[in-house]
PDB file of N, CA and C in Angstrom:
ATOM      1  N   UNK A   1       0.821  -1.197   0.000  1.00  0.00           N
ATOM      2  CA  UNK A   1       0.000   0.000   0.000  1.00  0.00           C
ATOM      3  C   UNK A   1       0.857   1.250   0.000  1.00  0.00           C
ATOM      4  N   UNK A   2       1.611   1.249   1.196  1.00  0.00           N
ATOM      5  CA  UNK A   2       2.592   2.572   1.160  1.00  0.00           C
ATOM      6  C   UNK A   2       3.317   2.919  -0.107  1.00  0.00           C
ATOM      7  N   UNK A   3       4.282   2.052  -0.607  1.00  0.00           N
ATOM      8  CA  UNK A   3       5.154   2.186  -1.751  1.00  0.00           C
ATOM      9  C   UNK A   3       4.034   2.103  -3.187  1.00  0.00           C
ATOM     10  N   UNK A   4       4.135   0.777  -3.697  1.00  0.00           N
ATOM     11  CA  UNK A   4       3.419   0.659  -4.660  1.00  0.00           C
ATOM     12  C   UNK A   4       2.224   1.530  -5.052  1.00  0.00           C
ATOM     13  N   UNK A   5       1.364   1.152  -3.551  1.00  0.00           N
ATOM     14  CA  UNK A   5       0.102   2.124  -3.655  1.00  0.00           C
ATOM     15  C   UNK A   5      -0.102   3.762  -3.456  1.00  0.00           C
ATOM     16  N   UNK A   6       1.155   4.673  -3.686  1.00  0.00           N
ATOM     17  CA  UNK A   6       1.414   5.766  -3.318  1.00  0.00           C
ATOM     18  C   UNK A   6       0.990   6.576  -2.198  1.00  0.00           C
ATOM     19  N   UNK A   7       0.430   5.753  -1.729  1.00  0.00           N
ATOM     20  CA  UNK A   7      -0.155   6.340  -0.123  1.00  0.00           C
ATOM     21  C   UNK A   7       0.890   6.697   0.575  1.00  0.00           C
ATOM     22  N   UNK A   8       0.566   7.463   1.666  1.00  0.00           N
ATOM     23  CA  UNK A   8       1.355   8.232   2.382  1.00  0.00           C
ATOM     24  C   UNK A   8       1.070   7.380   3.693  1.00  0.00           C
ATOM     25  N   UNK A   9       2.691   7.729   5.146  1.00  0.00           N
ATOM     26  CA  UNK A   9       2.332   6.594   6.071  1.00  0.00           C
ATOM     27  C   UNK A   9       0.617   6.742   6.344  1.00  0.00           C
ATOM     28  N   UNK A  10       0.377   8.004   6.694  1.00  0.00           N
ATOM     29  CA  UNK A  10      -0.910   7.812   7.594  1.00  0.00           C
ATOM     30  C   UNK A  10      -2.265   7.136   6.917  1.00  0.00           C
ATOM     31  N   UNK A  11      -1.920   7.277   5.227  1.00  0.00           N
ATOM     32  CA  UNK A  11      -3.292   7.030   4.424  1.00  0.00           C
ATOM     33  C   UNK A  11      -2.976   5.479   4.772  1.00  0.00           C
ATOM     34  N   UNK A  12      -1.809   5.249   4.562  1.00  0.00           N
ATOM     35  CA  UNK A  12      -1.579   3.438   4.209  1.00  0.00           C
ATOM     36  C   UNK A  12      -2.070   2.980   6.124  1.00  0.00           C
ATOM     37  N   UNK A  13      -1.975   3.771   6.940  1.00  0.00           N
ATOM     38  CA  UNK A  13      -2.549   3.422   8.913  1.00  0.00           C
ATOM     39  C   UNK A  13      -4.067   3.257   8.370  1.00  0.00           C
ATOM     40  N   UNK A  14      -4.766   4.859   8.044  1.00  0.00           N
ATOM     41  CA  UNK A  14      -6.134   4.344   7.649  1.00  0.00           C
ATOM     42  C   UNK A  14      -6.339   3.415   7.113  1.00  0.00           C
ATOM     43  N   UNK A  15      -6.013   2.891   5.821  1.00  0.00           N
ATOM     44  CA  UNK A  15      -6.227   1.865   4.872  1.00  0.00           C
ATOM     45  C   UNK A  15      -6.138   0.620   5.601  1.00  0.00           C
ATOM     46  N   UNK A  16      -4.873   0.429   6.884  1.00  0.00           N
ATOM     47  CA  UNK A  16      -4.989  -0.968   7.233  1.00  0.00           C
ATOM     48  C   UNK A  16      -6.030  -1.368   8.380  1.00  0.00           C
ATOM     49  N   UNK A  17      -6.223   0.218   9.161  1.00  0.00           N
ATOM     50  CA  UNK A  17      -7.587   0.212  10.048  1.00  0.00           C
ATOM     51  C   UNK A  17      -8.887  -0.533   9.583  1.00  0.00           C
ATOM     52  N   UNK A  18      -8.945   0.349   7.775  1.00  0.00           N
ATOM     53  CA  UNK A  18     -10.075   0.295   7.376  1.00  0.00           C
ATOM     54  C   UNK A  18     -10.262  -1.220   6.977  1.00  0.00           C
ATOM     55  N   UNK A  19      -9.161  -1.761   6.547  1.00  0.00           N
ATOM     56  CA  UNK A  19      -9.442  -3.367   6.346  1.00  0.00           C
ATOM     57  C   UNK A  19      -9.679  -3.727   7.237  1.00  0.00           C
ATOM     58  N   UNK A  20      -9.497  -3.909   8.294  1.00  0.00           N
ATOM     59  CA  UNK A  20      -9.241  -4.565   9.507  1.00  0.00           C
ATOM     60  C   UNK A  20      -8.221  -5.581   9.746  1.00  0.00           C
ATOM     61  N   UNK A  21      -6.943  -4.638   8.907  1.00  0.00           N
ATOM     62  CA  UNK A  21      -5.653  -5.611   9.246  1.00  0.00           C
ATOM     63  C   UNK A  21      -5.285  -5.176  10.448  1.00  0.00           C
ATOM     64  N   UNK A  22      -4.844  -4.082  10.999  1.00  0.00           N
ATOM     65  CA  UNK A  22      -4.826  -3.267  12.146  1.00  0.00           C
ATOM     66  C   UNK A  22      -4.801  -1.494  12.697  1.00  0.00           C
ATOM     67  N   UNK A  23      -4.808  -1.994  13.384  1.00  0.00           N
ATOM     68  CA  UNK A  23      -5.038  -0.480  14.094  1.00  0.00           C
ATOM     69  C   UNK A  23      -3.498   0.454  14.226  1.00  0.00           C
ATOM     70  N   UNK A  24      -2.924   1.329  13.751  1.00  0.00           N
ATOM     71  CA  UNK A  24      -1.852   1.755  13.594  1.00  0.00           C
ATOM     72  C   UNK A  24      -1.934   3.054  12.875  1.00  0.00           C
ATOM     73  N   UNK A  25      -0.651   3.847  14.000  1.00  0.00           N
ATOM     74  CA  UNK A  25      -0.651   5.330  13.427  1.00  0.00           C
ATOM     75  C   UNK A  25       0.627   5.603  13.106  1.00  0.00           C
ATOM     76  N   UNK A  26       0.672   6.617  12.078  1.00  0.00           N
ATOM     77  CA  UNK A  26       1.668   6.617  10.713  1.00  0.00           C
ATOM     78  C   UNK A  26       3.119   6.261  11.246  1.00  0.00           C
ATOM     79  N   UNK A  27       3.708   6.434  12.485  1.00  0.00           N
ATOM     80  CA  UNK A  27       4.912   5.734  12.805  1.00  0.00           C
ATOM     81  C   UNK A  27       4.984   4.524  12.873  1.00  0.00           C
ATOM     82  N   UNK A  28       3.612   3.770  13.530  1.00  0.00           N
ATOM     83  CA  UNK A  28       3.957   2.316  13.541  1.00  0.00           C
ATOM     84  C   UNK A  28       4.072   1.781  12.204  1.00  0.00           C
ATOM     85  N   UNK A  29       2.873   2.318  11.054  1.00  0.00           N
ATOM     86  CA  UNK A  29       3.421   1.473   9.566  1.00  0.00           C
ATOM     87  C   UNK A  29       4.962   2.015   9.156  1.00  0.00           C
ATOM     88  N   UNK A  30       5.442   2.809   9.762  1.00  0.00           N
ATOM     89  CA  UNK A  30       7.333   3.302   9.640  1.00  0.00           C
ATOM     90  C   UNK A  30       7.985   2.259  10.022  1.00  0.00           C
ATOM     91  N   UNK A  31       7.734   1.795  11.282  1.00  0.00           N
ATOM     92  CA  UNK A  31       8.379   0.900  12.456  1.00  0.00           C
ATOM     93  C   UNK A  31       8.048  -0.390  11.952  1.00  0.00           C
ATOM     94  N   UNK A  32       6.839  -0.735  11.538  1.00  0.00           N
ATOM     95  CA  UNK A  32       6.957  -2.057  10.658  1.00  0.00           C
ATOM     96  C   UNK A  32       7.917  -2.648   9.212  1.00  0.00           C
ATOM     97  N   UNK A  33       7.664  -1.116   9.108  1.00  0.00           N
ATOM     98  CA  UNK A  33       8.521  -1.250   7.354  1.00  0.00           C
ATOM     99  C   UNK A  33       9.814  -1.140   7.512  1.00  0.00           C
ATOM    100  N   UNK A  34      10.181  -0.781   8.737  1.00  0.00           N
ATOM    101  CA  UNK A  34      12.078  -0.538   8.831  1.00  0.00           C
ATOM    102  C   UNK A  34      12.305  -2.198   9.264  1.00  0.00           C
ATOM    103  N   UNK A  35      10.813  -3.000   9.992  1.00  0.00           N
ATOM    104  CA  UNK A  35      11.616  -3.865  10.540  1.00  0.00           C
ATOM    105  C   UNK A  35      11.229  -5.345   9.872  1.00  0.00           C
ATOM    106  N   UNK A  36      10.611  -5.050   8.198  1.00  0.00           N
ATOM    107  CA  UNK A  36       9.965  -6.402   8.073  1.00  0.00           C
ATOM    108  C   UNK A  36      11.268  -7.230   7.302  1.00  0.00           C
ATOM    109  N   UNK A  37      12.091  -6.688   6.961  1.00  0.00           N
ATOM    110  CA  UNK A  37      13.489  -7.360   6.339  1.00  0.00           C
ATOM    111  C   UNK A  37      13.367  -8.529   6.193  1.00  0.00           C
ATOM    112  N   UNK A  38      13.713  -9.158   7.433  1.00  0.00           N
ATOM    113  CA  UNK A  38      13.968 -10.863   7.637  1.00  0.00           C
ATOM    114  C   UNK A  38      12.507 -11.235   7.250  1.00  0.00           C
ATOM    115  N   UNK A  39      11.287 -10.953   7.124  1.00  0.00           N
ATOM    116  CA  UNK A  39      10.212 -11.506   6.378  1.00  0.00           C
ATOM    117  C   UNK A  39      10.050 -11.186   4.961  1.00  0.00           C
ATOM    118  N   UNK A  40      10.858 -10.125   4.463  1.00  0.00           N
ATOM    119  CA  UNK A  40      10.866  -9.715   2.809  1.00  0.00           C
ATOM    120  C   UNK A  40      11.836 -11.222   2.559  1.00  0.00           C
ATOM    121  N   UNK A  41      12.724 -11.352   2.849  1.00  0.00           N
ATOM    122  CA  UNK A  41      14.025 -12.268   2.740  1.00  0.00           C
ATOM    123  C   UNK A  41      13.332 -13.659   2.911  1.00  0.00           C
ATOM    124  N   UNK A  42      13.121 -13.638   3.745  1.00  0.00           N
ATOM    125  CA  UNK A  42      11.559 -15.250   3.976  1.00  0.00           C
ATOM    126  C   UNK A  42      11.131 -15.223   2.789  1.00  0.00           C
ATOM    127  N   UNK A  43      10.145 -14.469   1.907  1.00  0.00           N
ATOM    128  CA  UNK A  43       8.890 -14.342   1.491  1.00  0.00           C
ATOM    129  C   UNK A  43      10.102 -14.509  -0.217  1.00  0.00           C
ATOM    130  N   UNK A  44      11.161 -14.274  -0.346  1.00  0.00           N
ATOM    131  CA  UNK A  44      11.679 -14.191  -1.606  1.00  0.00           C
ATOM    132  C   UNK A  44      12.294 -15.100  -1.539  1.00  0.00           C
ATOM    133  N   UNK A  45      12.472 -16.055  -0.895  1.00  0.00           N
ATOM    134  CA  UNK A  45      13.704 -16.961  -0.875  1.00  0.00           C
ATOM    135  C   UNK A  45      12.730 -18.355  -0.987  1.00  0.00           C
ATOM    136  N   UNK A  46      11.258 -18.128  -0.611  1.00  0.00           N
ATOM    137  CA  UNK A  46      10.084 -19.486  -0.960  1.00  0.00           C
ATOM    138  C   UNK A  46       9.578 -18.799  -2.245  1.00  0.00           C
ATOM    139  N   UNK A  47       9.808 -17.723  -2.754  1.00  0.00           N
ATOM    140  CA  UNK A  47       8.826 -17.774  -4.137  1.00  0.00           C
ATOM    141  C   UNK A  47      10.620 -18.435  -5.233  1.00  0.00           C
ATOM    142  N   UNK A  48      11.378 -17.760  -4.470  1.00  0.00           N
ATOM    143  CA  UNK A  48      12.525 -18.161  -5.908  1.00  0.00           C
ATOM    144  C   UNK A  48      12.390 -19.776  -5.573  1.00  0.00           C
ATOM    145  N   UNK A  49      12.198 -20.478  -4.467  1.00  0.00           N
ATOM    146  CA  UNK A  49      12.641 -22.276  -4.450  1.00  0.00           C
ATOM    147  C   UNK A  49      11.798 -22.762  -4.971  1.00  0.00           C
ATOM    148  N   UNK A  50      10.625 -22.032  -5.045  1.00  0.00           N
ATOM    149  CA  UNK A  50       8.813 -22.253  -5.952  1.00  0.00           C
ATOM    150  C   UNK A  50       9.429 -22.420  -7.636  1.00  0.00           C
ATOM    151  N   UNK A  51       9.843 -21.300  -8.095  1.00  0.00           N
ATOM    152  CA  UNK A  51      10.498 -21.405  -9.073  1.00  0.00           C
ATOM    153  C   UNK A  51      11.568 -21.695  -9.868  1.00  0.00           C
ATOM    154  N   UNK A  52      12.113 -22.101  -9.250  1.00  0.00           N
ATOM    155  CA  UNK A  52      13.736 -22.737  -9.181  1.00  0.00           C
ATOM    156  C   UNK A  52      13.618 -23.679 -10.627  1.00  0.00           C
ATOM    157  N   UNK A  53      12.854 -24.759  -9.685  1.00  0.00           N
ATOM    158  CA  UNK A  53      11.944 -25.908 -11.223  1.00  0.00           C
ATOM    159  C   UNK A  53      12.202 -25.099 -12.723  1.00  0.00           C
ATOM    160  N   UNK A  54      11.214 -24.232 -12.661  1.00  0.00           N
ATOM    161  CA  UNK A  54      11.090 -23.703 -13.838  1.00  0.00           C
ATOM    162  C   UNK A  54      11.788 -23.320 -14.487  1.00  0.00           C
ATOM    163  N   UNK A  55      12.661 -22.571 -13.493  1.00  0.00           N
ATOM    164  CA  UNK A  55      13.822 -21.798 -14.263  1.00  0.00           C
ATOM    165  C   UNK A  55      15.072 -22.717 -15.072  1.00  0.00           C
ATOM    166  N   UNK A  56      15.336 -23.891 -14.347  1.00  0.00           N
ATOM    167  CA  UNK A  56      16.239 -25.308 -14.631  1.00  0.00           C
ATOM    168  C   UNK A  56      15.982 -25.473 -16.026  1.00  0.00           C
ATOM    169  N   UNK A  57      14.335 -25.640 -16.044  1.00  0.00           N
ATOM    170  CA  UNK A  57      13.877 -26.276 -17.385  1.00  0.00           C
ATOM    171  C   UNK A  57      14.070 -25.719 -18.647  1.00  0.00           C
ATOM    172  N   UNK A  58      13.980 -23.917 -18.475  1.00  0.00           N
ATOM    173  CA  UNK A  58      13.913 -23.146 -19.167  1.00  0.00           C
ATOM    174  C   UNK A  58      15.147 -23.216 -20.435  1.00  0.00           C
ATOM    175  N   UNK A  59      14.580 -22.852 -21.320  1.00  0.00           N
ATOM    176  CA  UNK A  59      15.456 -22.506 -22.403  1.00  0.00           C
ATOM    177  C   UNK A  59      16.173 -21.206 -22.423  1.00  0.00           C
ATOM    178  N   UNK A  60      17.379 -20.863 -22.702  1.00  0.00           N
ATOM    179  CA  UNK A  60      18.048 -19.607 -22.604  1.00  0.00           C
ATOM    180  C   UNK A  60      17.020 -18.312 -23.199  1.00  0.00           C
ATOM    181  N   UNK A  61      17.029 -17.349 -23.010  1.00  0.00           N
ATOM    182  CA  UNK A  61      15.902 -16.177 -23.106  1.00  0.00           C
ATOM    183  C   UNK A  61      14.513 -15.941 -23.354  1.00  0.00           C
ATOM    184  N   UNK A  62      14.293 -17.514 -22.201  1.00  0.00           N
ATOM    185  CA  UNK A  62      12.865 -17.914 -21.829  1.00  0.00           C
ATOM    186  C   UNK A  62      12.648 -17.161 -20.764  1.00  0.00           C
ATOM    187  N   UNK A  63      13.752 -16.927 -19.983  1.00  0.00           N
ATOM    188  CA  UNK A  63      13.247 -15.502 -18.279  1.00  0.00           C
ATOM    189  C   UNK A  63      13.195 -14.337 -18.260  1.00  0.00           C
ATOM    190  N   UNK A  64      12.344 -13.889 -17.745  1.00  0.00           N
ATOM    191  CA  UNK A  64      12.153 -12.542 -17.836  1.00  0.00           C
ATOM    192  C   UNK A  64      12.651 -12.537 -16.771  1.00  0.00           C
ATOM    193  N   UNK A  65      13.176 -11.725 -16.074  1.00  0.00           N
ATOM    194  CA  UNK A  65      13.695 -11.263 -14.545  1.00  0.00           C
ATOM    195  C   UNK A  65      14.219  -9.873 -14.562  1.00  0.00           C
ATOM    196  N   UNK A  66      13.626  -9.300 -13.604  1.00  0.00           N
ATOM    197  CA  UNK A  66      14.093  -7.958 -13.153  1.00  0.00           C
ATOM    198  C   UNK A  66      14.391  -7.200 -11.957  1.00  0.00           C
ATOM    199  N   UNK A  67      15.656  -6.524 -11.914  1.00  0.00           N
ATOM    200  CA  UNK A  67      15.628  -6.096 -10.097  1.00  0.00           C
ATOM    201  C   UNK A  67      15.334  -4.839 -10.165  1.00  0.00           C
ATOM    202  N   UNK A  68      14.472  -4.477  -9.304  1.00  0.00           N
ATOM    203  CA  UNK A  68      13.854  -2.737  -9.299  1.00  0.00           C
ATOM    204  C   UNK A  68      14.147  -2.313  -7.930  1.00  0.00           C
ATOM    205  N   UNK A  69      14.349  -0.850  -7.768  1.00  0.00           N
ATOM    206  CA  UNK A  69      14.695  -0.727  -6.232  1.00  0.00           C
ATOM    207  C   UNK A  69      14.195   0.653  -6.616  1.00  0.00           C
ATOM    208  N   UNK A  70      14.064   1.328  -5.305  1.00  0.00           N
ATOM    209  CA  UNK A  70      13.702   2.363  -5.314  1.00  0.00           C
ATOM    210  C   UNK A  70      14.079   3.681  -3.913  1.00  0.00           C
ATOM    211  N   UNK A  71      14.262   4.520  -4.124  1.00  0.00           N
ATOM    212  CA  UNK A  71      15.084   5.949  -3.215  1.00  0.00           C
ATOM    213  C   UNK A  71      14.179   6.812  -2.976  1.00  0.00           C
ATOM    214  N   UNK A  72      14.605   7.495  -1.933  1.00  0.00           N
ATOM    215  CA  UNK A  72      13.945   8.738  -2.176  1.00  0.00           C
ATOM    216  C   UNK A  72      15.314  10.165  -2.363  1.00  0.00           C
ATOM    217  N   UNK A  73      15.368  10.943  -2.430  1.00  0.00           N
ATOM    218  CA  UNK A  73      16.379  12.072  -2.402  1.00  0.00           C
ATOM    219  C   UNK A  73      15.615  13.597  -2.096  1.00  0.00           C
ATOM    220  N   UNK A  74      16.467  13.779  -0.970  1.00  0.00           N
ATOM    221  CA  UNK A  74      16.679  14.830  -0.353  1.00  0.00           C
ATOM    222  C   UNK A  74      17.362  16.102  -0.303  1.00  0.00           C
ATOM    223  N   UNK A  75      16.509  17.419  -0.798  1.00  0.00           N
ATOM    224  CA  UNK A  75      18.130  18.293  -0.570  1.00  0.00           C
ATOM    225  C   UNK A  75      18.142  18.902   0.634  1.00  0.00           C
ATOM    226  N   UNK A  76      19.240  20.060   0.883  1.00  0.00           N
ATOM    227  CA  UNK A  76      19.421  20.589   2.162  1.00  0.00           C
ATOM    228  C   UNK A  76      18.320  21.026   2.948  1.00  0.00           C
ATOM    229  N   UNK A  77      18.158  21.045   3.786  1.00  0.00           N
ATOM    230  CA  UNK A  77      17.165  21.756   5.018  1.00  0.00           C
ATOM    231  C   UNK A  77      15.358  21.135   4.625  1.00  0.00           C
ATOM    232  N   UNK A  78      16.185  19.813   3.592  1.00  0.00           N
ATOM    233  CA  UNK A  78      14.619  19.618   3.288  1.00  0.00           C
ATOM    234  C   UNK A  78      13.264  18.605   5.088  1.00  0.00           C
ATOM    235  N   UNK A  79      11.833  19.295   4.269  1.00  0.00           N
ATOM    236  CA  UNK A  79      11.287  18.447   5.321  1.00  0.00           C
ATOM    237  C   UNK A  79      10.358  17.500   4.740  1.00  0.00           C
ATOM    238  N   UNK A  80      11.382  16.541   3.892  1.00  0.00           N
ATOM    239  CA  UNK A  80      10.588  15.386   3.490  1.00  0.00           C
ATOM    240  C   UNK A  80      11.389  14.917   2.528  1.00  0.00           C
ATOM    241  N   UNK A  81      10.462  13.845   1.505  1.00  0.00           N
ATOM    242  CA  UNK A  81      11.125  13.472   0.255  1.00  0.00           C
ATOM    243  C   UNK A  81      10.887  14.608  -0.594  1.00  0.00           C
ATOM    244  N   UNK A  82      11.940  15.188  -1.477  1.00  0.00           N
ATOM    245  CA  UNK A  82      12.016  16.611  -2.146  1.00  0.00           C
ATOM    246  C   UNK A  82      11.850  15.172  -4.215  1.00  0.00           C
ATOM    247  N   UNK A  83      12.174  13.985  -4.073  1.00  0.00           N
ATOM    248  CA  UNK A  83      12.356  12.950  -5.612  1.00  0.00           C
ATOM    249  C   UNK A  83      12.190  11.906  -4.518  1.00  0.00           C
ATOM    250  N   UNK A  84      12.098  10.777  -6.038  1.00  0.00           N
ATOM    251  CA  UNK A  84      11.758   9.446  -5.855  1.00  0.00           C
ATOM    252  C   UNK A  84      12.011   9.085  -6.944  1.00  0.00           C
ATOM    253  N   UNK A  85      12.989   8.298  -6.986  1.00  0.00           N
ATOM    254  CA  UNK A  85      13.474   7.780  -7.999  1.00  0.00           C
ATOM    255  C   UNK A  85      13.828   5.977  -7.840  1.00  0.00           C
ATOM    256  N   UNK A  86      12.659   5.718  -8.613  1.00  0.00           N
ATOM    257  CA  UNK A  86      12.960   4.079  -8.793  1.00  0.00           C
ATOM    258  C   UNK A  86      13.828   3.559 -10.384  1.00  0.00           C
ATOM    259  N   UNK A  87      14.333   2.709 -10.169  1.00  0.00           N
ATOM    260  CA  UNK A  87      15.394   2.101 -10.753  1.00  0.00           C
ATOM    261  C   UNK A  87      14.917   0.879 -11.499  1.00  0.00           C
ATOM    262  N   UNK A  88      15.239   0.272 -12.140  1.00  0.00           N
ATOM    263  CA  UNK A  88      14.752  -1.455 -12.648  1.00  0.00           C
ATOM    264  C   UNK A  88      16.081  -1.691 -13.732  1.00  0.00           C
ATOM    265  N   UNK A  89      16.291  -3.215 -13.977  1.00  0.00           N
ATOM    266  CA  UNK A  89      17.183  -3.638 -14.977  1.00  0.00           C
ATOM    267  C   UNK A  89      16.967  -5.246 -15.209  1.00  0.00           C
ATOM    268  N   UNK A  90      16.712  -5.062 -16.511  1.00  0.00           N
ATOM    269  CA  UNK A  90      16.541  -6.983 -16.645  1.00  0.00           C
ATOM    270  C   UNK A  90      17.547  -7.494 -16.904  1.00  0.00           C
ATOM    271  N   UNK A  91      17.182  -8.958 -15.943  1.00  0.00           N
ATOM    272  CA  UNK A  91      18.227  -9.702 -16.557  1.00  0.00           C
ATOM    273  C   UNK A  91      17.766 -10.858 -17.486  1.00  0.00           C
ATOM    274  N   UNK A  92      19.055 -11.413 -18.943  1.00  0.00           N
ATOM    275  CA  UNK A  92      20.424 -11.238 -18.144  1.00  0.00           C
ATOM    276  C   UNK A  92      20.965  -9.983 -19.349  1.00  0.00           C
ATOM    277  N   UNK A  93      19.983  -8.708 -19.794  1.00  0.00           N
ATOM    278  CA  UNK A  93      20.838  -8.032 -20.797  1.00  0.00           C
ATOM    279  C   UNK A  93      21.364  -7.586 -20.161  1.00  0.00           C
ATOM    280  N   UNK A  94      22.511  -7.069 -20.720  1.00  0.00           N
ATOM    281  CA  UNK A  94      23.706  -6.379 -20.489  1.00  0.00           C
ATOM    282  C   UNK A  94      23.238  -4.864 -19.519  1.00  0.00           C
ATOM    283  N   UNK A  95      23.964  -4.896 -18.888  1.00  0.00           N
ATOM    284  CA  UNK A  95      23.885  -3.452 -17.169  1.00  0.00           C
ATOM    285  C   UNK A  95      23.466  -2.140 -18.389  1.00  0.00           C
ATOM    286  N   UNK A  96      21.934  -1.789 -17.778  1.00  0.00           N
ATOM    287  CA  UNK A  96      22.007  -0.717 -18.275  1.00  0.00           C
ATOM    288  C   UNK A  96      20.446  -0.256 -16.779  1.00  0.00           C
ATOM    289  N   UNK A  97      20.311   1.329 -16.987  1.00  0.00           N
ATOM    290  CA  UNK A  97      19.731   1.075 -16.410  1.00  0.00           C
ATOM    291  C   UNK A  97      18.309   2.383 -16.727  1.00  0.00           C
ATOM    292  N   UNK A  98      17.317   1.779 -15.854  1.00  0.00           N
ATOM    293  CA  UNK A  98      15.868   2.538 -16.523  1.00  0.00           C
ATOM    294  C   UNK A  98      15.618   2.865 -15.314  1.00  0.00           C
ATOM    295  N   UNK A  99      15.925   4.212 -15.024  1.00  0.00           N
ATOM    296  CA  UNK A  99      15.227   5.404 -13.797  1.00  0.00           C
ATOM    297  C   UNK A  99      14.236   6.134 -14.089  1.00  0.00           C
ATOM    298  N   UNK A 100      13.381   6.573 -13.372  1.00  0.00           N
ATOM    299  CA  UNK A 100      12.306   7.376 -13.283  1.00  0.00           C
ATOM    300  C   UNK A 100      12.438   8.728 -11.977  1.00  0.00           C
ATOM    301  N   UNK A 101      12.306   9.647 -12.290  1.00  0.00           N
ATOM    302  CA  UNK A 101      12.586  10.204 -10.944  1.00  0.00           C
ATOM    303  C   UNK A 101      11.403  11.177 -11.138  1.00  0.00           C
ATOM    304  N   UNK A 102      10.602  11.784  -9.782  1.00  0.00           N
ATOM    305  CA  UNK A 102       9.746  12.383  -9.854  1.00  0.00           C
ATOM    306  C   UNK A 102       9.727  13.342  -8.404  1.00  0.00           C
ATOM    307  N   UNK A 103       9.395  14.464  -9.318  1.00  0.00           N
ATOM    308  CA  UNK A 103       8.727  15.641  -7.776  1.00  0.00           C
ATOM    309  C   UNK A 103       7.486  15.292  -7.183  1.00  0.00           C
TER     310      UNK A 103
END
């Protein structure tokens, strides 16, 4: 919700109130997201062994795969994110890379 869904912490607190995932105000969805790591790392390490199979079987430039990451950037005396700039690159072409950056 937060990232993907461009919500902001407190919209993405309402949003999980409003489901009834939980009750939380805009620091705690902060405090969750600084600390879900070792469950991102869980959660990617059973979808790649899910796919592992597939990938074995595959014929050479049968995979699509891509790593995307994403920043925010800051300038001086700022009080917030001033850009946001996400990143992506497939593999296995050759290192290049596709940014987006936005006010």
């Amino acid at each position: 919700m937060y990232g993907p869904g461009h919500l902001s912490l407190r919209h993405a607190a309402v949003a999980a109130g409003d489901a009834g995932i939980a009750e939380l105000s805009d620091k705690g969805v902060l405090g969750r997201l600084r600390n879900m790591g070792d469950w991102l790392a869980y959660l990617s390490q059973r979808l790649l062994a899910e796919k592992r199979q597939d990938w074995q079987a595959a014929e050479p430039g049968q995979l699509d795969l891509a790593l995307v990451d994403g920043s925010v950037i800051c300038g001086p005396a700022s009080k917030g994110s001033d850009w946001r700039l996400h990143g992506s690159r497939r593999l296995p072409t050759p290192p290049q890379f596709f940014g987006r950056a936005w006010h």
